[in-house]
C-alpha atoms as a PDB file:
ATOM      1  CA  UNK A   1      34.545  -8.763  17.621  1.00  0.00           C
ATOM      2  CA  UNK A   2      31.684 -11.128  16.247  1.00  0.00           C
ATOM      3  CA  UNK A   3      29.296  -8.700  17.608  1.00  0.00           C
ATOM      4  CA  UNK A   4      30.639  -5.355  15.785  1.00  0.00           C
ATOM      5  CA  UNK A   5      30.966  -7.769  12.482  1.00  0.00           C
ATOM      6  CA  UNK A   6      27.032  -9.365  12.842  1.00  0.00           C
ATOM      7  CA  UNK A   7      25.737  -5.440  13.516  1.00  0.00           C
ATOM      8  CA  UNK A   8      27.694  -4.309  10.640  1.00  0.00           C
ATOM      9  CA  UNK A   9      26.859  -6.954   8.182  1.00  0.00           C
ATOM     10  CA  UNK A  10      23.103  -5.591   9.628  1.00  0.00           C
ATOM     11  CA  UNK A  11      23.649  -2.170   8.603  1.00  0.00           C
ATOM     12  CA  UNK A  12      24.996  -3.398   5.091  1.00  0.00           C
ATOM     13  CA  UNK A  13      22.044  -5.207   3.875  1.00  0.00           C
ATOM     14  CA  UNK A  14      19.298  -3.137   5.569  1.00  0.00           C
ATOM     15  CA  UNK A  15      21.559  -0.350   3.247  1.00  0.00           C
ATOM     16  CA  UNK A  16      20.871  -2.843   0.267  1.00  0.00           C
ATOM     17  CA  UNK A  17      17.611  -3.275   1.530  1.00  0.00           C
ATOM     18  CA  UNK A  18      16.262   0.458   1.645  1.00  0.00           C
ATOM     19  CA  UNK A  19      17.788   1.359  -1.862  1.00  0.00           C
ATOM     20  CA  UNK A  20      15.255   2.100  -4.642  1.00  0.00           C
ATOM     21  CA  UNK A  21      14.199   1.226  -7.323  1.00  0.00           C
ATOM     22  CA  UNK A  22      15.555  -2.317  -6.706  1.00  0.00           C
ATOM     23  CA  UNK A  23      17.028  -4.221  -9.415  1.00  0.00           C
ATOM     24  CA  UNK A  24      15.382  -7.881 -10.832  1.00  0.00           C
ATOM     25  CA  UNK A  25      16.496 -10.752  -9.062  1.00  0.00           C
ATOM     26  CA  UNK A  26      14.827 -14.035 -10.196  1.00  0.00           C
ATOM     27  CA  UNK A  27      14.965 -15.835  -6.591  1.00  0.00           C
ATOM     28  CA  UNK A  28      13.574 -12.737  -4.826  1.00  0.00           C
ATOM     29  CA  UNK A  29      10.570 -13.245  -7.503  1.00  0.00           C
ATOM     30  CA  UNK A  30       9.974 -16.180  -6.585  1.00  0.00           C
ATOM     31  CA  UNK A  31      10.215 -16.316  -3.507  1.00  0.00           C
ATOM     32  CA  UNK A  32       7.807 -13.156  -3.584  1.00  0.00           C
ATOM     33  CA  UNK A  33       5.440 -15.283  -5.675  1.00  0.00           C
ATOM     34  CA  UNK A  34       5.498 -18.141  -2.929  1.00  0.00           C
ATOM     35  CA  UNK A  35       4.469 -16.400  -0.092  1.00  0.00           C
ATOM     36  CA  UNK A  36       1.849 -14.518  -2.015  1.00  0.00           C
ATOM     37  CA  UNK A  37       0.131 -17.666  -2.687  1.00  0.00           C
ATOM     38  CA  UNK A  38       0.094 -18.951   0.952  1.00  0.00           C
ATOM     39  CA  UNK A  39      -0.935 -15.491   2.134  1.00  0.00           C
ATOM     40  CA  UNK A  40      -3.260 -15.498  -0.086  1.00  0.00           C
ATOM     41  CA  UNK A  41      -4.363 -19.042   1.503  1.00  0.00           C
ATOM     42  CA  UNK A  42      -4.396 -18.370   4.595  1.00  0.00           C
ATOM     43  CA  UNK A  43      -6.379 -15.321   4.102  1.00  0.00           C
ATOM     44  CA  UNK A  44      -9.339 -17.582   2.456  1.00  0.00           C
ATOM     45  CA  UNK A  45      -9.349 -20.095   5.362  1.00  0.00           C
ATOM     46  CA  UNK A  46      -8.775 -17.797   8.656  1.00  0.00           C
ATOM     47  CA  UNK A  47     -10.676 -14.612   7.424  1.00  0.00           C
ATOM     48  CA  UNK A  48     -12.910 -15.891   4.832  1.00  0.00           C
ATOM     49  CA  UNK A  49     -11.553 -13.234   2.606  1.00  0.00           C
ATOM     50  CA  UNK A  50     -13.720 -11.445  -0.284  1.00  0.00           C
ATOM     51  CA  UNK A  51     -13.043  -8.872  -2.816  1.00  0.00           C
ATOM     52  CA  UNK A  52     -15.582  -6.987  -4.004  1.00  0.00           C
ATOM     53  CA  UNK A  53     -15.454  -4.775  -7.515  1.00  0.00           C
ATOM     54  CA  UNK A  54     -12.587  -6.879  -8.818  1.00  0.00           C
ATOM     55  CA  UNK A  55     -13.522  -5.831 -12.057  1.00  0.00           C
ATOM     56  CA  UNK A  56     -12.727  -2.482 -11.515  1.00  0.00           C
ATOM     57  CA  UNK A  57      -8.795  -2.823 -11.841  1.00  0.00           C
ATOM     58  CA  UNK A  58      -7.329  -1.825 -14.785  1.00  0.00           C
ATOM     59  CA  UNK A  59      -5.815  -4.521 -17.119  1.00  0.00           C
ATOM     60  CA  UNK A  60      -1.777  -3.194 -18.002  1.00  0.00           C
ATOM     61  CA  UNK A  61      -1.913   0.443 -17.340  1.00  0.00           C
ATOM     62  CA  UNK A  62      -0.234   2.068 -14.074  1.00  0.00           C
ATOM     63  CA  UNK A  63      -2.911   3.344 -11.463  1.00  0.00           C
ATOM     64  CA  UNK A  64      -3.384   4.097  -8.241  1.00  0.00           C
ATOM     65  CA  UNK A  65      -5.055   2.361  -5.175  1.00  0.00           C
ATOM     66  CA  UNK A  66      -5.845   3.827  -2.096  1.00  0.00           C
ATOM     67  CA  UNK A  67      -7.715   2.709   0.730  1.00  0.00           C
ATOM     68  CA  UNK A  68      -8.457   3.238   4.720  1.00  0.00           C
ATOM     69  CA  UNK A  69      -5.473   1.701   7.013  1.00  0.00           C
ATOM     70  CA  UNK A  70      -6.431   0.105  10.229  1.00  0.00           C
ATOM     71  CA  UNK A  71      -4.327  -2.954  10.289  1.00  0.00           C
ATOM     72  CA  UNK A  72      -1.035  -4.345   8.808  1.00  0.00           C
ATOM     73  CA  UNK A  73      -3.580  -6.977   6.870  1.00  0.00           C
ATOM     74  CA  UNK A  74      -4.401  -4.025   4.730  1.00  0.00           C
ATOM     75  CA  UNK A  75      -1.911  -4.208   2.423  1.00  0.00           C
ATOM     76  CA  UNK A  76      -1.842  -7.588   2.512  1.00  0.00           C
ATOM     77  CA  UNK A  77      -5.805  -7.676   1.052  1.00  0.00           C
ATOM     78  CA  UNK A  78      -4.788  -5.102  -1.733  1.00  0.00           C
ATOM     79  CA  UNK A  79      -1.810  -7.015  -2.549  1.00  0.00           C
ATOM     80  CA  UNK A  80      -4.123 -10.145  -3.103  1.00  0.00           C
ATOM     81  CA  UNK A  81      -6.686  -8.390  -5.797  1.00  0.00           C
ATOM     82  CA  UNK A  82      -3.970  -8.260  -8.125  1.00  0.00           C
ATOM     83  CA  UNK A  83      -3.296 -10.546 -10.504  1.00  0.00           C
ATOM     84  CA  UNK A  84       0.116 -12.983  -9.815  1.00  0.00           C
ATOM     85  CA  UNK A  85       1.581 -11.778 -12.608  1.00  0.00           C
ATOM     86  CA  UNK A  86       1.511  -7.710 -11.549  1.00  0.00           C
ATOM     87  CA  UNK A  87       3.119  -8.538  -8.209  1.00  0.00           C
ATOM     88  CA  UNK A  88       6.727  -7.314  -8.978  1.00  0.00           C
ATOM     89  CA  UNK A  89       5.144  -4.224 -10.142  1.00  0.00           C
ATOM     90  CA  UNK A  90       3.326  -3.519  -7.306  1.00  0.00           C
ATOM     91  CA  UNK A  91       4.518  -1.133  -5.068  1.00  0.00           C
ATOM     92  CA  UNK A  92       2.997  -0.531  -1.247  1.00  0.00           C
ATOM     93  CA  UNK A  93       4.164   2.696  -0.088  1.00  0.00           C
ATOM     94  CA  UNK A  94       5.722   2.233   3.234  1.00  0.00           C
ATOM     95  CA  UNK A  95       6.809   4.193   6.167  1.00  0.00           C
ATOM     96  CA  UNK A  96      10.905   4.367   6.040  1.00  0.00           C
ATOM     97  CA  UNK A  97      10.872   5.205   9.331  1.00  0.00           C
ATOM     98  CA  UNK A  98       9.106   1.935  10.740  1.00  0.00           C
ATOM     99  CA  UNK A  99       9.093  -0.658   8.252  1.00  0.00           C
ATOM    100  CA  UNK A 100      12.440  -0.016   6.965  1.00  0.00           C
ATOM    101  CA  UNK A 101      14.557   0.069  10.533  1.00  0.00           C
ATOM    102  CA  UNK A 102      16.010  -3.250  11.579  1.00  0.00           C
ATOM    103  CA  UNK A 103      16.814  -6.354   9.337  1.00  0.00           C
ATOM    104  CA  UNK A 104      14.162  -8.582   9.826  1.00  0.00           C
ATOM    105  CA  UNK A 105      11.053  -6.011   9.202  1.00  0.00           C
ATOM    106  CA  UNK A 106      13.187  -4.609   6.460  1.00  0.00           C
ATOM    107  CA  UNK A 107      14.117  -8.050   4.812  1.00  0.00           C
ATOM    108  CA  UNK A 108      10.076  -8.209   5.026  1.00  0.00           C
ATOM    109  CA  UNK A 109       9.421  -5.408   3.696  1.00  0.00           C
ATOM    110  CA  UNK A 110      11.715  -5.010   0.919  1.00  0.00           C
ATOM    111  CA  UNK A 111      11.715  -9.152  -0.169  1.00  0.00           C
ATOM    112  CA  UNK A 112       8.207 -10.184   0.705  1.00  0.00           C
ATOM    113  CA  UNK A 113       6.132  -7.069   0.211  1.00  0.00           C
ATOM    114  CA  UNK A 114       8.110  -4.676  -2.381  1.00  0.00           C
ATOM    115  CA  UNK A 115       7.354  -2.151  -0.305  1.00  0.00           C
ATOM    116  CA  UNK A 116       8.617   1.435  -1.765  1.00  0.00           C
ATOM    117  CA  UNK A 117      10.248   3.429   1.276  1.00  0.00           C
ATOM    118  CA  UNK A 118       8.556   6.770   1.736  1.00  0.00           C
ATOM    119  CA  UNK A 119       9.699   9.496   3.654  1.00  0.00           C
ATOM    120  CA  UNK A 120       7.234  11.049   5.988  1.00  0.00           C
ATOM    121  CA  UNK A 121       9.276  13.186   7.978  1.00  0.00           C
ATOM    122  CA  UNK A 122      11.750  14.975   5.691  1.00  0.00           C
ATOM    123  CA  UNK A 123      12.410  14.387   2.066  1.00  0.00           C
ATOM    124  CA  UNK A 124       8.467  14.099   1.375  1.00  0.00           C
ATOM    125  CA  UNK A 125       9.015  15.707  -2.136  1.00  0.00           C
ATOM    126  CA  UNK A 126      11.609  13.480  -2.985  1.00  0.00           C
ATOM    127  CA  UNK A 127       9.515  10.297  -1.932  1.00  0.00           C
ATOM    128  CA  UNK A 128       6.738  11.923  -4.237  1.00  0.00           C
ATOM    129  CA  UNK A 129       8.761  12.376  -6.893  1.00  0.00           C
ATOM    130  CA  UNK A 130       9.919   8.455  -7.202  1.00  0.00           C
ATOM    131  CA  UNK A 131       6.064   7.807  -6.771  1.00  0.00           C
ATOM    132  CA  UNK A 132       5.560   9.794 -10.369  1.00  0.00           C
ATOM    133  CA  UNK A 133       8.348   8.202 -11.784  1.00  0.00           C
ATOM    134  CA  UNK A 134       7.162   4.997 -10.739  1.00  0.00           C
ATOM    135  CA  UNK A 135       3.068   5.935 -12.222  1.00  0.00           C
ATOM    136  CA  UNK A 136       5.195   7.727 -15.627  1.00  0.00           C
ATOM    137  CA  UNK A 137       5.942   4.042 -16.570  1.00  0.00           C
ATOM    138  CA  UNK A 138       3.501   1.068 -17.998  1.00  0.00           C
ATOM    139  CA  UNK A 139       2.337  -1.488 -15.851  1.00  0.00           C
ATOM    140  CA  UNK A 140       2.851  -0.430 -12.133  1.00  0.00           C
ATOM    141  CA  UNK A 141       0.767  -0.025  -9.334  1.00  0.00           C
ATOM    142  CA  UNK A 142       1.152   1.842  -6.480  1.00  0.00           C
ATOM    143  CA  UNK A 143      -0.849   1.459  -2.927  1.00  0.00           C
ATOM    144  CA  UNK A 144      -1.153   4.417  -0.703  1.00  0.00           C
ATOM    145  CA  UNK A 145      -2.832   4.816   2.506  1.00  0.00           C
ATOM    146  CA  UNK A 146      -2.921   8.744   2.482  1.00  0.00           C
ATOM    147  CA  UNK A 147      -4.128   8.358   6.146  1.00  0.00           C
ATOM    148  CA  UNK A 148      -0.507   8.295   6.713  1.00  0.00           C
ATOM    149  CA  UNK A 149      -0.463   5.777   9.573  1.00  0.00           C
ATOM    150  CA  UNK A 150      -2.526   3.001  11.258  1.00  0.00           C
ATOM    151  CA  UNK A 151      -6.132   3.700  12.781  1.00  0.00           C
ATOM    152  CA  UNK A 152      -6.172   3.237  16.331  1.00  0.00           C
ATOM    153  CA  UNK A 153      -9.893   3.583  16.825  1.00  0.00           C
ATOM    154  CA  UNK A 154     -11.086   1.945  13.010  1.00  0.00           C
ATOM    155  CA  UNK A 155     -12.531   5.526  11.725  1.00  0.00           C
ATOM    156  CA  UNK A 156     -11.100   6.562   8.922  1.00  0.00           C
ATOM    157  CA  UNK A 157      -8.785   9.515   9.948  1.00  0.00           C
ATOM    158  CA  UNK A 158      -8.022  12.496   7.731  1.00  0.00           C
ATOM    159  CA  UNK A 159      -5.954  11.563   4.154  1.00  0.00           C
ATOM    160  CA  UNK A 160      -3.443  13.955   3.911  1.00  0.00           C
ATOM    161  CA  UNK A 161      -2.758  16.274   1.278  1.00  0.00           C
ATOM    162  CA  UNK A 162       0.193  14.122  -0.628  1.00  0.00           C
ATOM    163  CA  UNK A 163      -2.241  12.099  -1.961  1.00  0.00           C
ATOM    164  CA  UNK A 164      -3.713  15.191  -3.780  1.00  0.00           C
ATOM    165  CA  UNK A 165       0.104  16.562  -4.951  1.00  0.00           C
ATOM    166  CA  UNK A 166       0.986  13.268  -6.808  1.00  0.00           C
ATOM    167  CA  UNK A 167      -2.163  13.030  -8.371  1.00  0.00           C
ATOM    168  CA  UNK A 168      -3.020  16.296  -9.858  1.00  0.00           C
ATOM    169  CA  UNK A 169      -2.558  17.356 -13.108  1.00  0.00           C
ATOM    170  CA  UNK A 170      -1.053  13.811 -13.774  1.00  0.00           C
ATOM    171  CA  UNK A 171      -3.179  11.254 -16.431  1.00  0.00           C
ATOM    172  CA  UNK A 172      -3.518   8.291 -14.640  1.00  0.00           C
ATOM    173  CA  UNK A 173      -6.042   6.118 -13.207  1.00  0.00           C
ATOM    174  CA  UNK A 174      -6.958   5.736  -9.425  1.00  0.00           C
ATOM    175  CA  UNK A 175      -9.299   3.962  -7.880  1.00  0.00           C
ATOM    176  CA  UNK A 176     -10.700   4.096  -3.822  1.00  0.00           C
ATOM    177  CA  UNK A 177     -11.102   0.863  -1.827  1.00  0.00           C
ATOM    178  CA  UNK A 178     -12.173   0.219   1.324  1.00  0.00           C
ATOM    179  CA  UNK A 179     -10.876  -2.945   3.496  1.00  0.00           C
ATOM    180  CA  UNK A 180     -13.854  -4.091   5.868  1.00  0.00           C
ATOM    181  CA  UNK A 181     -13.099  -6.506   9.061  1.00  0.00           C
ATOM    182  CA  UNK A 182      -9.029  -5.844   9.672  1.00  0.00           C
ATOM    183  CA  UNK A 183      -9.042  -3.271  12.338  1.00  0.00           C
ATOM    184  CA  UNK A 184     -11.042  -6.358  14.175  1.00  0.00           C
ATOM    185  CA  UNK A 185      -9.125  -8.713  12.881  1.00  0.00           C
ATOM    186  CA  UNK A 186      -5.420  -7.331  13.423  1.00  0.00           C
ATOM    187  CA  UNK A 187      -5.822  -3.887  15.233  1.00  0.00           C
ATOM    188  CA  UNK A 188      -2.687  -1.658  16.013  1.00  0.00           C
ATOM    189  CA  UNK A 189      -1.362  -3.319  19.187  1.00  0.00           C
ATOM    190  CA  UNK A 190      -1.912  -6.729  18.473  1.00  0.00           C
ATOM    191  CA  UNK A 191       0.710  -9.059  17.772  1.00  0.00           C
ATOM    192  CA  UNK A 192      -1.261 -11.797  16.227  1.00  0.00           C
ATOM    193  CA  UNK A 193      -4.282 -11.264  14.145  1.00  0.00           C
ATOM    194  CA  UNK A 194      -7.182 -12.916  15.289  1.00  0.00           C
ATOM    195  CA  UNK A 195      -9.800 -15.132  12.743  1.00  0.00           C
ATOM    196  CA  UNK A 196     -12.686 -12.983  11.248  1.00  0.00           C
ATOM    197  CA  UNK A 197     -14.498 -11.858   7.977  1.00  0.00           C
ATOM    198  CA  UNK A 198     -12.377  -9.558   5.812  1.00  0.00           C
ATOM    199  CA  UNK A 199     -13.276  -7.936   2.481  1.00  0.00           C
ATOM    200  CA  UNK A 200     -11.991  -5.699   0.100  1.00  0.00           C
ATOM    201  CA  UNK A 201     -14.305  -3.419  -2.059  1.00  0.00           C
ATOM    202  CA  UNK A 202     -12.783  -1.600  -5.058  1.00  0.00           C
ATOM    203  CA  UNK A 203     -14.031   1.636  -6.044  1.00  0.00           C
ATOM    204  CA  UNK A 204     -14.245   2.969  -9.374  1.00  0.00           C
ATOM    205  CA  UNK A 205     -11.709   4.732 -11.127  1.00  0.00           C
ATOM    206  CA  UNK A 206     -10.782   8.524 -10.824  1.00  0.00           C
ATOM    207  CA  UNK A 207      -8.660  10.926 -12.904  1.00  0.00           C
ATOM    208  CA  UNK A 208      -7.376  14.478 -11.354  1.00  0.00           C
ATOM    209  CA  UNK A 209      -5.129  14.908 -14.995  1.00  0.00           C
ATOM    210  CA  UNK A 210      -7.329  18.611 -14.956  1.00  0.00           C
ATOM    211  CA  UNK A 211      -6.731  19.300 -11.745  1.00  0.00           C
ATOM    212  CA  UNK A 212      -3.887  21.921 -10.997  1.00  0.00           C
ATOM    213  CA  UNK A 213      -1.366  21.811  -7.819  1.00  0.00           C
ATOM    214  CA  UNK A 214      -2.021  24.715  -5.800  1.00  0.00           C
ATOM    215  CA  UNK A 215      -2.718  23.691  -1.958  1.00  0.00           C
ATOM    216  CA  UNK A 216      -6.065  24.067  -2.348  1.00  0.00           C
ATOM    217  CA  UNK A 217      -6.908  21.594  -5.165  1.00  0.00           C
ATOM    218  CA  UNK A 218      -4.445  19.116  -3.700  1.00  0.00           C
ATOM    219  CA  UNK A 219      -6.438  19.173  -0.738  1.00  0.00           C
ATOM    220  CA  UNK A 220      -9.552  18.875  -1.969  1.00  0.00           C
ATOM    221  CA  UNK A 221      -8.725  15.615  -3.989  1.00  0.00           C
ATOM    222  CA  UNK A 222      -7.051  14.486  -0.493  1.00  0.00           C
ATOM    223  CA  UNK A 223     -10.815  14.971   0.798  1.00  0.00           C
ATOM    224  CA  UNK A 224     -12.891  13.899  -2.205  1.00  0.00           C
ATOM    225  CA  UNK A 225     -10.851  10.519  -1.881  1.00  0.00           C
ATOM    226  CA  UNK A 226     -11.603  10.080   1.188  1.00  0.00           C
ATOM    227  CA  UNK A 227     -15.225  10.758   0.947  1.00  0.00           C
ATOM    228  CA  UNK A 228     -15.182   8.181  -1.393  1.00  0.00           C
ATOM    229  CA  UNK A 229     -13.544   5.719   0.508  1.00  0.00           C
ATOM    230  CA  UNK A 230     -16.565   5.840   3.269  1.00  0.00           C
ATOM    231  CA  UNK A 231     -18.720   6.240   0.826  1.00  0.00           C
ATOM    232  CA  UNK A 232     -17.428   2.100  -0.367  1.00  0.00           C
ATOM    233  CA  UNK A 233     -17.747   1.334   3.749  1.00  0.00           C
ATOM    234  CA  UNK A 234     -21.254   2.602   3.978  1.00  0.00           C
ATOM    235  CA  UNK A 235     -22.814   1.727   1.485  1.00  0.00           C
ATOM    236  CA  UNK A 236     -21.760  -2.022   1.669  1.00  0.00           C
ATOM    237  CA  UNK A 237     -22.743  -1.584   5.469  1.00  0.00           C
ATOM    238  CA  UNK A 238     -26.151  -1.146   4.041  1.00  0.00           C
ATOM    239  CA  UNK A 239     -27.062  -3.951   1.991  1.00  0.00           C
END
């Protein structure tokens, strides 16, 4: 009998949990703000974290940020370029399907991380749709990894094309980064990250508001994102 009630107080907040948009609640702020600041610490000491092109980032306008994904730290490095006071507008899109299953990762997820649950599988428009909703309003930020999932090699894989459909034809700003050192770090696999030089370098900002969304444009802003996410890699691989 205490079993059945535990698992279905479970299923009630991971419920709560999953909804979206969530509504303000002052102790989830700061609690959010708290364990920004020691993640934010910890990524100083134990990976000597750096973030490159800071300057870059719009001031109060909604944009865009999108980046390679090789590690769980790379949302966590994003997260950390912003400024304290944009965190409960920033939105990491996350996989429903893994980060939203289960109390605990959900509780981290949704509390910790405002992560937005999107849809990979089914319901991809619908997921799309919140993201313009979310871009159609002042002051929010969204992070996308438009590889879709976690590297398992390092290389950037292919960004798919939703990338391209919630960007074109809509005015707002977006801007390519590329996270150097977590796929050594914290690879897929691991369960604890290991200590190592990370850094974030933010590209300059983009616009696709003339682009239309046939299949083919969407695609090729899919592809001329990712180009320019490399493009960050290599070049700082250079100097």
């Amino acid at each position: 009998m205490a079993q059945e009630a535990s698992l279905t107080f479970e299923r009630k907040t991971v419920a709560r949990l999953r909804r979206f948009p969530r509504e303000p609640d002052q102790f989830v702020y700061g609690l959010r703000l708290l364990v920004a600041l020691v993640i934010r610490g910890l990524l100083r000491l134990y990976n000597r974290f750096e973030i490159v092109g800071r300057e870059h980032l719009p001031n109060d306008e909604s944009f865009v940020l999108v980046a390679n994904h090789s590690s769980h730290l790379d949302t966590l490095c994003l997260l950390a370029a912003l400024p304290l006071r944009r965190l409960h507008r920033a939105f990491p899109v996350a996989a429903e399907d893994y980060f939203f299953r289960g109390l605990p990762r959900t509780w981290f997820a949704a509390v910790v991380m405002n992560a937005m649950p999107f849809a990979r599988q089914i319901r991809v428009r619908e997921s799309l749709f919140i993201c313009g909703q979310l871009l159609a309003q002042p002051g929010n930020v969204l992070i996308i990894f438009p590889e879709g999932t976690r590297s398992k090699t390092g290389e950037t894989q292919l960004f798919k094309s939703g990338i391209g459909a919630l960007l074109a034809g809509r005015d707002v700003s977006v801007l390519p980064c590329y996270v150097q050192g977590t796929f050594r770090a914290w690879p897929k696999g691991r369960r604890l990250p290991r200590p190592g030089k990370v850094r974030l370098i933010v590209g300059t900002a983009r616009n696709y508001a003339g682009r239309g969304g046939e299949k083919s444009e969407t695609g090729a802003i899919a592809r001329e994102l990712q180009r320019a996410v490399q493009e960050l890699g290599e070049n700082r691989a250079t100097r």
